[in-house]
Protein backbone atom coordinates (compact mmCIF):
# COMPACT_ATOMS: atom_id res chain seq x y z
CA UNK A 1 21.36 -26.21 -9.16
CA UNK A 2 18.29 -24.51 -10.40
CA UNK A 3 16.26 -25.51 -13.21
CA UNK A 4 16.15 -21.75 -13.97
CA UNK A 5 19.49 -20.10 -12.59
CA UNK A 6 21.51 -22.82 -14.93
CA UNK A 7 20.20 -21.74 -18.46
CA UNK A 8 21.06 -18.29 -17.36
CA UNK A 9 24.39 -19.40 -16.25
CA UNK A 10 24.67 -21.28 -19.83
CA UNK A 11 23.27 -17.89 -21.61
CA UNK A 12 25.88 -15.38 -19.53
CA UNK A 13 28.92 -17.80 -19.99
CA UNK A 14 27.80 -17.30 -23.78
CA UNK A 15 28.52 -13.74 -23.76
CA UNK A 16 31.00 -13.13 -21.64
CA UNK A 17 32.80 -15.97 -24.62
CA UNK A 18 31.55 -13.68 -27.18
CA UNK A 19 32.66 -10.31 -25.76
CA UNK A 20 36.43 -12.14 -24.94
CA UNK A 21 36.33 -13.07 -28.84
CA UNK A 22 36.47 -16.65 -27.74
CA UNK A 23 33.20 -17.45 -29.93
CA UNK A 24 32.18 -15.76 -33.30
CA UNK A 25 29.00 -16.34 -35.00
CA UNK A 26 28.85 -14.40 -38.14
CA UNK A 27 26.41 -12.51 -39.05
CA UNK A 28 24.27 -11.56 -42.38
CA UNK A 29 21.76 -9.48 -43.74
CA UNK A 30 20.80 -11.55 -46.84
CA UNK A 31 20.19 -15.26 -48.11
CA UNK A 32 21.32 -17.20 -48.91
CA UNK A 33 24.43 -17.60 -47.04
CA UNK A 34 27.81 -17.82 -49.21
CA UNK A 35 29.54 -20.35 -47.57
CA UNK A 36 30.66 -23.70 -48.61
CA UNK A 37 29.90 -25.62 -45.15
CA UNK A 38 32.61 -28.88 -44.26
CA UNK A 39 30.97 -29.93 -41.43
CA UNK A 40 27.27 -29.38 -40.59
CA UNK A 41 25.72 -29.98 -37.59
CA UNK A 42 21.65 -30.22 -37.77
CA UNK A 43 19.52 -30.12 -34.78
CA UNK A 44 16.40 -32.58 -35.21
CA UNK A 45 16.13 -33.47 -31.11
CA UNK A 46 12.78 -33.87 -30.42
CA UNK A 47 9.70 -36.15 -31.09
CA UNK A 48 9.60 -39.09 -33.33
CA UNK A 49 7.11 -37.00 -35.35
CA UNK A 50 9.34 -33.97 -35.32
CA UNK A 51 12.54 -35.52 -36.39
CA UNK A 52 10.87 -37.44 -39.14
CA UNK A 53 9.49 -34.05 -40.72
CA UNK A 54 13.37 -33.11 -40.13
CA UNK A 55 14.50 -35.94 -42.67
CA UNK A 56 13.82 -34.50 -45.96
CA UNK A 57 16.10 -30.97 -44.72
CA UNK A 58 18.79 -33.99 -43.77
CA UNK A 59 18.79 -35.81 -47.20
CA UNK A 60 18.91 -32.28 -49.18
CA UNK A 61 21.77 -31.40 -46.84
CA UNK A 62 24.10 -34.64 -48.52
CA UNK A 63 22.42 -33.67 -52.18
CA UNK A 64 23.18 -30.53 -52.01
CA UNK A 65 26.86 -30.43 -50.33
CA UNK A 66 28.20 -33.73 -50.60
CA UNK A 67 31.41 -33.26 -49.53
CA UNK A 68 30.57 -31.88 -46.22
CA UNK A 69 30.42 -34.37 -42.91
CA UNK A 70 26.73 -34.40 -41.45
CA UNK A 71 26.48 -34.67 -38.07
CA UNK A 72 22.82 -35.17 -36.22
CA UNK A 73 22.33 -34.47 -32.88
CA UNK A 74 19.01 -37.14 -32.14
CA UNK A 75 16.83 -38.15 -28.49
CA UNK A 76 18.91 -41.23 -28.00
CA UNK A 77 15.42 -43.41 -27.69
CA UNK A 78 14.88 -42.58 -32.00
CA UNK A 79 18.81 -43.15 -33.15
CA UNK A 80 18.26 -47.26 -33.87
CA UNK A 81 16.03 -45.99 -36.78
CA UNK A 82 19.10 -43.66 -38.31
CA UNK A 83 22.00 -45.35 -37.37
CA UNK A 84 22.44 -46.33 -41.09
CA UNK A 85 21.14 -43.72 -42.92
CA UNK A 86 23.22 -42.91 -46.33
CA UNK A 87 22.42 -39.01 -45.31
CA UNK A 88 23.97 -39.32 -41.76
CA UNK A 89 27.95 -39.67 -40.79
CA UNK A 90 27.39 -39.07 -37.28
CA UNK A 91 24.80 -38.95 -34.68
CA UNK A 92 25.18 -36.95 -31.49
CA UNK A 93 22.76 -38.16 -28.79
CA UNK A 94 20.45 -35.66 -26.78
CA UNK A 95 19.14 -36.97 -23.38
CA UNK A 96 16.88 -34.13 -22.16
CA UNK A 97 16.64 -31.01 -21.18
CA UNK A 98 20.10 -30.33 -19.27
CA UNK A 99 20.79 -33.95 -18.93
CA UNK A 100 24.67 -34.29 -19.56
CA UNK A 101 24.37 -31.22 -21.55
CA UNK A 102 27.83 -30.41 -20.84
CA UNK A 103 29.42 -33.71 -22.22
CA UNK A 104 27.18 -33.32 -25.36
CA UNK A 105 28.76 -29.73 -25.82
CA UNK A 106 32.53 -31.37 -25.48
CA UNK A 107 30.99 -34.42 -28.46
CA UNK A 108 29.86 -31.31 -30.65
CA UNK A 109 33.29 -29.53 -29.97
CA UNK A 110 34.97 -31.90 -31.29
CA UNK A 111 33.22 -32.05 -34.54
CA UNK A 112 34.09 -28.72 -35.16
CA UNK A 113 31.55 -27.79 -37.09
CA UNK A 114 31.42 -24.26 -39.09
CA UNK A 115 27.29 -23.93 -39.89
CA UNK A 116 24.76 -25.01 -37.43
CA UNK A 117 20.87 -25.48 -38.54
CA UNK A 118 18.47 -25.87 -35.81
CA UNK A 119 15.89 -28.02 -37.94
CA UNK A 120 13.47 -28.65 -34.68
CA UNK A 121 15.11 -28.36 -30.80
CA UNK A 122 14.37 -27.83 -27.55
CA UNK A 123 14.31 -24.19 -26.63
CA UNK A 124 16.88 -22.74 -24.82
CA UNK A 125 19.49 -26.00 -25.18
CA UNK A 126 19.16 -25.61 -28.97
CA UNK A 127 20.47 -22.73 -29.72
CA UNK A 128 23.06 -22.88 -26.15
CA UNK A 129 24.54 -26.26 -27.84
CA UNK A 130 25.09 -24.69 -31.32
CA UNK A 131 26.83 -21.99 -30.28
CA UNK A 132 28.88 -23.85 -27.95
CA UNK A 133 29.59 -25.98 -30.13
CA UNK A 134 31.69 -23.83 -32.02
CA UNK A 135 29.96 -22.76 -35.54
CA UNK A 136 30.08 -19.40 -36.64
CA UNK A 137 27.05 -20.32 -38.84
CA UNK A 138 23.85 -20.68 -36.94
CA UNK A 139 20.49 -20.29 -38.26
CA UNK A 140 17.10 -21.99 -37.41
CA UNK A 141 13.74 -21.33 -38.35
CA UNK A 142 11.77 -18.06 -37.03
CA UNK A 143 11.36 -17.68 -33.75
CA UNK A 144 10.73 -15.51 -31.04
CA UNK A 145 13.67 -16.45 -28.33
CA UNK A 146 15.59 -13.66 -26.82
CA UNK A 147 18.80 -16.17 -28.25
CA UNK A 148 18.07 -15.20 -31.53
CA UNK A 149 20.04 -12.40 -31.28
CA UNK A 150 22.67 -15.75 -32.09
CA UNK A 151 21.51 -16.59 -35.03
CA UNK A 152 23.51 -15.19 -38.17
CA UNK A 153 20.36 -14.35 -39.29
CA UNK A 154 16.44 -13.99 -39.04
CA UNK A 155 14.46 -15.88 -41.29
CA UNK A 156 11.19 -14.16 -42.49
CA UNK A 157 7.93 -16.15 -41.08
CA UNK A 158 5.77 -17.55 -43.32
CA UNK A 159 2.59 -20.01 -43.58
CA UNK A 160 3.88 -23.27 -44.97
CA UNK A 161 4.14 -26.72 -44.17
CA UNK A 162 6.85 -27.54 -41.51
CA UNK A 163 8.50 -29.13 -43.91
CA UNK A 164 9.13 -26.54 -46.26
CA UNK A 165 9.91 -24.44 -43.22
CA UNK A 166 13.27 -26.81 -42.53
CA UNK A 167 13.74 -26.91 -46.16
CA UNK A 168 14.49 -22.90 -46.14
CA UNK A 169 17.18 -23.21 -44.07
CA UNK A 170 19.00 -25.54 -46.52
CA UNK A 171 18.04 -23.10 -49.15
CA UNK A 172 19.22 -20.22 -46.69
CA UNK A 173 22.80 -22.49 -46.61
CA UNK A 174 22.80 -22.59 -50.21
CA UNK A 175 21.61 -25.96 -50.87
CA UNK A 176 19.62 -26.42 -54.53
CA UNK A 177 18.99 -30.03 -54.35
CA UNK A 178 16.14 -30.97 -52.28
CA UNK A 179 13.69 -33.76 -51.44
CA UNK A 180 9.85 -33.13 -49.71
CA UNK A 181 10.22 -37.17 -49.24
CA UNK A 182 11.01 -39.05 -45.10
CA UNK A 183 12.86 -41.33 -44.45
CA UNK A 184 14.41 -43.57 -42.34
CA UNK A 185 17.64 -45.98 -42.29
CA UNK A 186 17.43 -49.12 -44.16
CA UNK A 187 14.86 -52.32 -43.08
CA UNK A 188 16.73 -55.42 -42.94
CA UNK A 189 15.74 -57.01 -39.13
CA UNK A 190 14.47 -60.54 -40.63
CA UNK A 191 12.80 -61.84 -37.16
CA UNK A 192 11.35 -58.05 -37.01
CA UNK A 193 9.33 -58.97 -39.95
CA UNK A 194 8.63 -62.37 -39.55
CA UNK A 195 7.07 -61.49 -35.67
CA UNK A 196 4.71 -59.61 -37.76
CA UNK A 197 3.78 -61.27 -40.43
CA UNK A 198 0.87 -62.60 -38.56
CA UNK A 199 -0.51 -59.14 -38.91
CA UNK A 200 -0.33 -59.44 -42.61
CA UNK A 201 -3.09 -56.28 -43.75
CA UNK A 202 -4.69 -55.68 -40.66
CA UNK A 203 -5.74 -52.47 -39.77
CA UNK A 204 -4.22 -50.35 -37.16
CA UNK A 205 -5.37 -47.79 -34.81
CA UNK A 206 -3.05 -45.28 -33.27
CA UNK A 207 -4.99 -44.02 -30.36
CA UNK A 208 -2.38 -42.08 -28.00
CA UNK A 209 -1.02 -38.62 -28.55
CA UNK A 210 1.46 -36.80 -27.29
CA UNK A 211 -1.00 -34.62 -25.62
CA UNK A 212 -4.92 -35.68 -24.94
CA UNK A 213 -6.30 -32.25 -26.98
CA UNK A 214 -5.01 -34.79 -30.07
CA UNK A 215 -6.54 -37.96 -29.07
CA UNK A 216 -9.50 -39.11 -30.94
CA UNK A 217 -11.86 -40.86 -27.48
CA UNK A 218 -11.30 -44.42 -27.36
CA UNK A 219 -15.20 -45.13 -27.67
CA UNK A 220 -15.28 -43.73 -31.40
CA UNK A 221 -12.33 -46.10 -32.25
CA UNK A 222 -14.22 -49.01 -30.26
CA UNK A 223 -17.62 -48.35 -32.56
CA UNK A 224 -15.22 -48.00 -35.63
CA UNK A 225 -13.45 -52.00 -34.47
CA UNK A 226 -17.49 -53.19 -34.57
CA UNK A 227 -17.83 -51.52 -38.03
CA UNK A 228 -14.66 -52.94 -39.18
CA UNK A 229 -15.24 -56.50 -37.72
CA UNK A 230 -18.77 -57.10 -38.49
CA UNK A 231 -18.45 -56.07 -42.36
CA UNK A 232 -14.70 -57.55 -42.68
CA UNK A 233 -14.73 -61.45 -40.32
CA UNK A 234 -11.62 -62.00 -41.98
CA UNK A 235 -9.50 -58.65 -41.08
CA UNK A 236 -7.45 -58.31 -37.47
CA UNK A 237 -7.32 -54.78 -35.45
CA UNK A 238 -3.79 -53.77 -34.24
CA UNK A 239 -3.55 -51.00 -31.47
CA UNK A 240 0.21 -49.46 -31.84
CA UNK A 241 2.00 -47.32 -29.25
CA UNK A 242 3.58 -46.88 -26.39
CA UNK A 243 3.56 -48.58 -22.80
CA UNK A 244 1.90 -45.49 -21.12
CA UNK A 245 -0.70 -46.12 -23.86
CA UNK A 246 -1.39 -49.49 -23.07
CA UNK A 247 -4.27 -48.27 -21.04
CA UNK A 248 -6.25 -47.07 -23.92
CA UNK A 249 -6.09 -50.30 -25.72
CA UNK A 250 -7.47 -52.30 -22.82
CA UNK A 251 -10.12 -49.71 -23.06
CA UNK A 252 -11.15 -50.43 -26.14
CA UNK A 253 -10.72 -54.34 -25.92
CA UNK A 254 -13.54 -53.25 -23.41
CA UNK A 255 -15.71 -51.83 -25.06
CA UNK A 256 -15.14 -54.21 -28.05
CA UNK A 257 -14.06 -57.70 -26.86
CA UNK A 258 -12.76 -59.60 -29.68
CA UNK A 259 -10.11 -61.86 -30.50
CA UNK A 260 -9.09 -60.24 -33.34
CA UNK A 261 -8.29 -57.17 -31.68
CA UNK A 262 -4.75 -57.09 -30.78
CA UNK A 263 -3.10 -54.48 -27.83
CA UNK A 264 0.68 -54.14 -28.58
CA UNK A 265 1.25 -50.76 -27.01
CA UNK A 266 4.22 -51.48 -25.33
CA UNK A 267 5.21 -54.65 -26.92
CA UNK A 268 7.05 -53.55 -29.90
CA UNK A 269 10.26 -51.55 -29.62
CA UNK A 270 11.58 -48.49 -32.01
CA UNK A 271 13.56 -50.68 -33.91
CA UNK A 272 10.48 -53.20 -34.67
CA UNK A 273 7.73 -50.44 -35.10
CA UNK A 274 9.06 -50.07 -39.12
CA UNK A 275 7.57 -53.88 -39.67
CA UNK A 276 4.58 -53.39 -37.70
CA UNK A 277 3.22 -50.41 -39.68
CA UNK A 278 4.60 -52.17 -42.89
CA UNK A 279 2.50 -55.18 -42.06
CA UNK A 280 -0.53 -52.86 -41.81
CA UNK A 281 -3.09 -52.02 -44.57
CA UNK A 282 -4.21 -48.78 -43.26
CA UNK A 283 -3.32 -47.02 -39.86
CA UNK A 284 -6.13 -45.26 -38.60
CA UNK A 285 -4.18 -42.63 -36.09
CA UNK A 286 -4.21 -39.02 -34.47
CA UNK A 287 -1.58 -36.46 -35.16
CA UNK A 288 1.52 -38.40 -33.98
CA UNK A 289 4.82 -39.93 -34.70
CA UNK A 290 3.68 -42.87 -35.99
CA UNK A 291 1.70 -40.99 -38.04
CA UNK A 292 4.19 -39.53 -39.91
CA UNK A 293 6.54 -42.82 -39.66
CA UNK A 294 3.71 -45.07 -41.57
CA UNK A 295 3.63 -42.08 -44.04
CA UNK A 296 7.82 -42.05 -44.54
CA UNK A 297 7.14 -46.01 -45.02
CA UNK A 298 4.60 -45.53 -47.64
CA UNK A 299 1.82 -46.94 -45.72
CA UNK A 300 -2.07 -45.79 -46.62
CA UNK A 301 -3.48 -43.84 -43.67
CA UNK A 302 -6.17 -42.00 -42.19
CA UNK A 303 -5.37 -39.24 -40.32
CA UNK A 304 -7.56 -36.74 -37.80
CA UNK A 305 -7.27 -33.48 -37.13
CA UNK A 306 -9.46 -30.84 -35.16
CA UNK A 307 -6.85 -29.71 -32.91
CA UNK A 308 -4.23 -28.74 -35.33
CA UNK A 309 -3.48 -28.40 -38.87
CA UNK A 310 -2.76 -31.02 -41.43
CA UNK A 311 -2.14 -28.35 -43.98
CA UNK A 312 0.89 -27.66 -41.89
CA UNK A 313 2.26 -30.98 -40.29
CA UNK A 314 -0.04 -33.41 -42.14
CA UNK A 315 0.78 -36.04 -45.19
CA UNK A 316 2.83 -34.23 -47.63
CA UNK A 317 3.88 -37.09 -50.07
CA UNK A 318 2.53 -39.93 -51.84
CA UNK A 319 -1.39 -38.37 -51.24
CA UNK A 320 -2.87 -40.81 -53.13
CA UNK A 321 -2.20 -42.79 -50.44
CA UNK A 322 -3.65 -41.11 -47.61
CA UNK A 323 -6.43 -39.55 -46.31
CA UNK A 324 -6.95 -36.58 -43.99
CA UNK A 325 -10.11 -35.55 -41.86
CA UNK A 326 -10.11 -32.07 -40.35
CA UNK A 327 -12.39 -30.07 -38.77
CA UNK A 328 -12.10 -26.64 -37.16
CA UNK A 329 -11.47 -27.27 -33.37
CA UNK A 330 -8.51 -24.96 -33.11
CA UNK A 331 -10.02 -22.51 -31.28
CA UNK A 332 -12.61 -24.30 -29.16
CA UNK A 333 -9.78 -24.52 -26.10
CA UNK A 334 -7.80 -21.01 -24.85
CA UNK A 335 -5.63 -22.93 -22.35
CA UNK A 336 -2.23 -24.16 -22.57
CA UNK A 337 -1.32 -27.48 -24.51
CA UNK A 338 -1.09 -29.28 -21.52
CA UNK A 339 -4.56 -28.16 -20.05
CA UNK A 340 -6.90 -28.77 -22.90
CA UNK A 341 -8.74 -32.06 -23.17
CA UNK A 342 -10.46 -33.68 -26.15
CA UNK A 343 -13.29 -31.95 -26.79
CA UNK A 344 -12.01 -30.20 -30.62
CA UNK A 345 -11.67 -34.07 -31.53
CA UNK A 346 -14.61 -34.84 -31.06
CA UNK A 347 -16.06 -32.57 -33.78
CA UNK A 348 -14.71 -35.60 -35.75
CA UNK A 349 -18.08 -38.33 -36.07
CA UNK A 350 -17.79 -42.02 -36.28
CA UNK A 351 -19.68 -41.50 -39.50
CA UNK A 352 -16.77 -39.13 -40.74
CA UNK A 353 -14.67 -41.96 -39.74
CA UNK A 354 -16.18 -44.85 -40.79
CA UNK A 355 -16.65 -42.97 -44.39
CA UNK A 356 -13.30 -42.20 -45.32
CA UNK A 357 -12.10 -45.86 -43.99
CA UNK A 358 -14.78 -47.71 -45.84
CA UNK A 359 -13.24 -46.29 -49.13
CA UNK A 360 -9.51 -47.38 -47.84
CA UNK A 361 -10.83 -50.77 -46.82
């Protein structure tokens, strides 16, 4: 079947439900909501990065109505890092795009769940699953869809860290109690931390991206390994990521052959990432994932931006911890994400670089 004819399938089936009264999402002209919600079900089914800015909406969710059943609905690859979370009773698995979408909807079903918050989802399967999946409660953050005509209501748009942005659909809910903080489920893998304890306050450089219009070039990071290696003989360089990243590390190693550089893109699973970046000093790293999992473990870091905004998806706890470089390379690039190279990044100098670190180190 067509990529495009089955979302429209999905989005007529939808209708012809709600016109048959088979599916009623209630609607509402004010916030917050009056409702007293048994079983939630919160959407957080996208990047590492993404559902990790989703985690402080998740823990004000149990604070704030803790008698109601959570349920998460997670990319299957992140779920070993929630499985135990205190703010989770179930987790729902997403596999992509349309990929057993239909099962998924049957899981959520079952759940029954009466309020629906779309915290961060792929667009259209977001909002299709919610409202298949029963709710008559569905809200998610502003957005310009043509399904938000299912939403029970429009949120108003506003400038503000993303998030504060999930956090106003708790408050839109009703919810009081809330946390700014991440998190993820308990540490307690004992051969996970003792395969890193050779790392013991190295320093680590995340150099991949989920797109290359992030990516600080491999070069600056190589002269920033010299800097680090010639002034500190005694400190180790750890390259995190993934296997498709493995590339840029052997770039580097390169450009800066050492034996105290060490490439484990690829060599360290989600589960064992956690002890990696806790075995770290400071993680030198673009806007990514990892990024915002060293800062939900309390680990110092340096962050860049030129591309995007760390006023908006940067550190937002424990600053005195971290440090942020941006410069103003939004609008260098009019092309799509996927089109753009480098280039805003490197408005960012070694000497920027090596300035900020220096201070960490």
């Amino acid at each position: 079947m067509s990529k495009r004819l089955l979302p429209r399938l999905i989005d007529s089936f939808i209708d012809l439900l709600q016109k048959t009264g088979l599916l009623f999402i209630q609607k509402s002209k004010t916030l917050p909501l009056e409702i007293e919600p048994g079983t939630i079900l919160a959407v957080a089914n996208t990047a590492l990065g993404d559902l990790l800015l989703c985690t402080p909406a998740l823990q004000s969710l149990r604070s704030s109505f803790p008698n109601a059943k959570i349920a998460v609905l997670i990319h299957r690859r992140y779920i070993p890092l929630f499985e135990k979370c205190s703010y989770i009773d179930t987790i729902v698995p997403y596999h992509g795009g349309y990929r057993r979408f239909f099962s998924t909807v049957m899981t959520l079903r079952r759940l029954r769940p009466d309020t629906a918050l779309i915290f961060h989802g792929n667009a259209p399967q977001d909002i299709q699953l919610c409202a298949l999946s029963g709710a008559t409660h569905l809200l998610k953050h502003p957005t310009r869809s043509p399904l938000r005509r299912l939403l029970s209501v429009q949120l108003p748009g506003k400038k503000q860290h993303t998030i504060e942005e999930k956090l106003d659909l708790v408050r839109a809910i009703g919810g009081k109690k809330l946390t700014t903080r991440m998190a993820i489920g308990p540490m307690r893998n004992k051969s996970a931390e003792k395969k890193f304890a050779p790392f013991k306050d190295a320093v680590g450089f995340q150099m991949g991206a989920a797109d290359r219009y992030k990516m600080w070039p491999v070069e600056y990071f190589a002269e920033i390994a010299k800097r680090i290696l010639d002034q500190y003989p005694d400190r180790k360089i750890v390259l995190t990521g993934i296997a498709s990243e493995k590339y840029l590390g052997e770039e580097l190693m390169k450009l800066c052959p050492d034996s105290r550089i060490h490439n484990l893109c690829g060599d360290t699973s989600i589960e064992e990432l956690p002890y990696l970046l806790k075995s770290l000093s400071v993680l030198l790293t673009n806007d990514t994932g990892t990024m915002h999992l060293a800062i939900a473990l309390e680990v110092p870091t340096l962050s860049l931006f030129s591309a995007t905004l760390a006023e908006l998806i940067g550190p937002y706890q424990d600053r005195h911890l971290h440090r942020v470089i941006q410069k103003d390379g939004l609008d260098i690039q009019k092309l799509p994400k996927k089109k753009r190279d480098n280039r805003a990044m490197k408005l960012i100098t070694v000497d920027n670089v090596w300035s900020e670190l220096e201070k960490m180190l």
